[in-house]
Protein backbone atom coordinates (compact mmCIF):
# COMPACT_ATOMS: atom_id res chain seq x y z
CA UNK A 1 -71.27 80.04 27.14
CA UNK A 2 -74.58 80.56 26.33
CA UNK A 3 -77.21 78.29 27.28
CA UNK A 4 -81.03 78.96 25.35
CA UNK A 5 -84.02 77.67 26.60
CA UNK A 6 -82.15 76.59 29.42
CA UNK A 7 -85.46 75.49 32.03
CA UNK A 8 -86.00 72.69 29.32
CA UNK A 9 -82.64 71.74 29.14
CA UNK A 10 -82.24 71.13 32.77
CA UNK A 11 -85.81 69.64 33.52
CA UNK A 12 -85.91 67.69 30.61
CA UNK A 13 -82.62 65.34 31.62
CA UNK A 14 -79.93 67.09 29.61
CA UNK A 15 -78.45 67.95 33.14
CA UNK A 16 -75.69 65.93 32.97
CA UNK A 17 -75.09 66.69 29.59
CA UNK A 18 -74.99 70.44 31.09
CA UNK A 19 -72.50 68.95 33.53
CA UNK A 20 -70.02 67.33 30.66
CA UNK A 21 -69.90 70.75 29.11
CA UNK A 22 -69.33 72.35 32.44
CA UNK A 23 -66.29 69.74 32.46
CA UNK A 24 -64.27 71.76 29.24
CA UNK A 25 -64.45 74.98 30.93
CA UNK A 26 -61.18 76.67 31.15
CA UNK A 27 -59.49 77.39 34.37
CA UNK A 28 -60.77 81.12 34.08
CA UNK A 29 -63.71 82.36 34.96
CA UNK A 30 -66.11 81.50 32.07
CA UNK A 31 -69.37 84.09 31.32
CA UNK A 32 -72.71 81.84 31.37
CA UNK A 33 -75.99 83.06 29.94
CA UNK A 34 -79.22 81.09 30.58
CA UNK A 35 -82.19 82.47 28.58
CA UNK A 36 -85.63 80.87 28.93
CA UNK A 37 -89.08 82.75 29.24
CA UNK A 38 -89.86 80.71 31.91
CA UNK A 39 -87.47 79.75 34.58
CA UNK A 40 -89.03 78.09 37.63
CA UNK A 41 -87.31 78.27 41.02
CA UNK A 42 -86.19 74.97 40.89
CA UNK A 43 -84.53 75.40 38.12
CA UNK A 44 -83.18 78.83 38.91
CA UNK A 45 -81.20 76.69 41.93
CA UNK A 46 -80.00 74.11 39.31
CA UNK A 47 -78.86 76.82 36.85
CA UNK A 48 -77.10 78.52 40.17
CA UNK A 49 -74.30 75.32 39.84
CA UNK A 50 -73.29 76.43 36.31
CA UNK A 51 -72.65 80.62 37.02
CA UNK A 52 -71.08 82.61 39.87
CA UNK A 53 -72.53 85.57 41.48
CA UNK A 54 -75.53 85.15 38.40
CA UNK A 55 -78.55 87.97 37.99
CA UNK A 56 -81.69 87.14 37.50
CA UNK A 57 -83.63 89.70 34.87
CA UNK A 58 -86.51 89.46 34.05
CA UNK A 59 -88.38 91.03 31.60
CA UNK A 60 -91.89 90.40 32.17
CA UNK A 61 -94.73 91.18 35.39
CA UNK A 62 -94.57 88.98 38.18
CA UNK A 63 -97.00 86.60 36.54
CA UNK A 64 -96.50 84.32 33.33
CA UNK A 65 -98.77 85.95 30.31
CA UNK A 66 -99.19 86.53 27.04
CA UNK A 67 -100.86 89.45 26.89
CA UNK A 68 -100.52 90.62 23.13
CA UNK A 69 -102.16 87.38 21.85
CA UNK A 70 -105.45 87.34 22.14
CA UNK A 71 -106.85 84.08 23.42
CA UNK A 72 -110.06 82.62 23.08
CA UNK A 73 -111.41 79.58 24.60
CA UNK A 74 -114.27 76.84 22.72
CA UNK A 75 -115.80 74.34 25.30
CA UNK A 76 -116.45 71.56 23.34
CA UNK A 77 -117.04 67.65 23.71
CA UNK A 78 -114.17 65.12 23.03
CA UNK A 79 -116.40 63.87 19.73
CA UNK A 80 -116.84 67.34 18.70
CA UNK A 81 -113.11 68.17 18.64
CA UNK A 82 -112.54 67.43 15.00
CA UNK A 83 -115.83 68.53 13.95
CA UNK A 84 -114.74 71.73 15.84
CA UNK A 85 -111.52 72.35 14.54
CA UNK A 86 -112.36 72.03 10.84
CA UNK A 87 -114.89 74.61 11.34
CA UNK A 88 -112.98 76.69 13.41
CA UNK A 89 -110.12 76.55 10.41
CA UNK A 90 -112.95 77.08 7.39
CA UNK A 91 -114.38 80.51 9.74
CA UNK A 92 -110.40 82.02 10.28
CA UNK A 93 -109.05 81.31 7.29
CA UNK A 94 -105.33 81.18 9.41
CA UNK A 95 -102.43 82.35 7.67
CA UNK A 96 -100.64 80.23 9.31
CA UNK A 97 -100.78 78.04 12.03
CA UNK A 98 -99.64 75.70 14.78
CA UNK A 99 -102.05 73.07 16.49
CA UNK A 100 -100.61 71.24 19.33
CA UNK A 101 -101.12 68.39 20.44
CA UNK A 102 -99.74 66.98 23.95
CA UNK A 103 -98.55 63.62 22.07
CA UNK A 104 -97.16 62.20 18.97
CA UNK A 105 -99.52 59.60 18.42
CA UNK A 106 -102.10 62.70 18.73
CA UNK A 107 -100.26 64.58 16.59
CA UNK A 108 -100.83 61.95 13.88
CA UNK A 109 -104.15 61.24 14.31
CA UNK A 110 -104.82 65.36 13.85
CA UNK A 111 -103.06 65.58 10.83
CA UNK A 112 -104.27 62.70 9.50
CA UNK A 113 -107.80 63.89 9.77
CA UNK A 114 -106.82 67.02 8.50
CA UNK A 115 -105.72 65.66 5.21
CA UNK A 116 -108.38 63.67 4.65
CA UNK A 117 -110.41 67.02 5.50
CA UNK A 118 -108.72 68.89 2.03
CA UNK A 119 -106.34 70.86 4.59
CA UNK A 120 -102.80 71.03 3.49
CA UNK A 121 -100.96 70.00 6.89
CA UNK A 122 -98.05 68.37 8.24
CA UNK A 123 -96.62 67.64 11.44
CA UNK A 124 -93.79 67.96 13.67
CA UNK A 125 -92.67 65.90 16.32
CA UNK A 126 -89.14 64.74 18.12
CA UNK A 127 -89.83 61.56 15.57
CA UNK A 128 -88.46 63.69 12.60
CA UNK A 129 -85.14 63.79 11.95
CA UNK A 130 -83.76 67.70 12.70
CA UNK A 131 -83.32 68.06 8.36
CA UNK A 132 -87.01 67.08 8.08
CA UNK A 133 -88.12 69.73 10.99
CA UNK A 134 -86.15 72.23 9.26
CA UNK A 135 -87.71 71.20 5.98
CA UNK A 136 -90.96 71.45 7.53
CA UNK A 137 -90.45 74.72 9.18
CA UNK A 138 -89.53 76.05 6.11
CA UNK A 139 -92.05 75.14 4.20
CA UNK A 140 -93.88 77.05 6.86
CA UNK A 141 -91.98 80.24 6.84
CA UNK A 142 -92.11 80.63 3.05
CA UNK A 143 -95.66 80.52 2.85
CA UNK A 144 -95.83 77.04 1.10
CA UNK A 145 -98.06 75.29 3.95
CA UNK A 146 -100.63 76.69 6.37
CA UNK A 147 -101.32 74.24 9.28
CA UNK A 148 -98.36 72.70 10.69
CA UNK A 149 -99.59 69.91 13.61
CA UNK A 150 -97.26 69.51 16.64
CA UNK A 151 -96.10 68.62 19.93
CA UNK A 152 -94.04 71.03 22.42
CA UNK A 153 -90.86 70.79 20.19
CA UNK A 154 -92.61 73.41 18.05
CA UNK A 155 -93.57 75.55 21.06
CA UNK A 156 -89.75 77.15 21.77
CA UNK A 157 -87.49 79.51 19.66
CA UNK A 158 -89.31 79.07 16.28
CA UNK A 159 -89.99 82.25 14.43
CA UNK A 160 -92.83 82.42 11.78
CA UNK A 161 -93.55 86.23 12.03
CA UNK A 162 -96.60 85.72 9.93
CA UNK A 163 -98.14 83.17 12.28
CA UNK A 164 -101.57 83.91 12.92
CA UNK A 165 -103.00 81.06 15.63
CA UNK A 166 -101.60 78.83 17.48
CA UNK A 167 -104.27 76.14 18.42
CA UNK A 168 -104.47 74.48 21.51
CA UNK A 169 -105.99 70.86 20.28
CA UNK A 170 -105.11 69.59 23.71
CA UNK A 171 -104.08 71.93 26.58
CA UNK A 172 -100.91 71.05 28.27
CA UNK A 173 -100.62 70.28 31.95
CA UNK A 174 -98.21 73.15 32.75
CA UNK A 175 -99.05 76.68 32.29
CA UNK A 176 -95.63 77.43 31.58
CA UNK A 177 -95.92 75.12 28.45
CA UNK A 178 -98.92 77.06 27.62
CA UNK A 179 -97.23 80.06 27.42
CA UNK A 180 -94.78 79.15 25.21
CA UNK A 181 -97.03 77.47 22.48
CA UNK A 182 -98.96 81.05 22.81
């Protein structure tokens, strides 16, 4: 049984769904994986219920980075975001990218003005439907749209190889979060 980004499953109240599953196990001993590329103690001790005798490898330092992106940081006022990010987009010329936003309702509002801009955007959220994400996503990975706006849900296990900057519109709360959109 494998188990991907298995921190967010088990912080983010699919638990006892975890525990259901856990239910259908066989008599036998079953082999669990849980992959993440973040995995916080307390959810090491949750994901300790769910494997026998588990090892914990890790493939990274000691502490969380990124360090093949490169990552540059713009102070700028809250009325000089948008300003800030359609200059920022006309100076990089992105081949593609991801802004995220920490909300839906922000995600909106940054795609709206975005549009209304001349940028070809759209969004993705937990709103959509998982046909329309994948419709989205693919639009991204074939090259037919450039700026895709979106919360976390875009920030985990989706692979755009020619994704050039991923935009931090808001910065998230939780450096671990941060280090996933990166």
């Amino acid at each position: 049984l494998i188990f991907d980004e298995a921190d967010r499953m088990l912080s983010m109240g699919f638990y006892q769904d975890m525990l259901a599953v856990r239910g259908y196990f066989p008599d036998h001993d079953v082999q669990v994986a849980m992959f993440s590329a973040t995995f916080p103690a307390t959810v090491r001790s949750l994901a300790s219920q769910f494997q026998k005798n588990a090892e914990f490898i890790n493939l990274s330092t000691d502490q969380i980075s990124a360090d093949e992106v490169s990552h540059v940081a713009y102070v700028v006022e809250p009325n000089e975001k948008d300003k800030t990010l359609r200059c920022l987009l006309e100076i990089e010329q992105p081949e593609a990218a991801i802004i995220f936003c920490n909300t839906r309702q922000r995600v909106n509002y940054v795609n709206t003005i975005l549009s209304r801009m001349g940028f070809d955007s759209d969004l993705l959220t937990s709103d959509l439907p998982q046909h329309a994400r994948e419709k989205v996503l693919m639009r991204v990975r074939n090259r037919q749209l450039r700026i895709l706006v979106a919360t976390d849900v875009a920030a985990r296990g989706i692979d755009i190889p020619h994704l050039s900057h991923s935009i931090q519109f808001e910065l998230p709360d939780d450096l671990e979060v941060y280090i996933h959109r990166a």
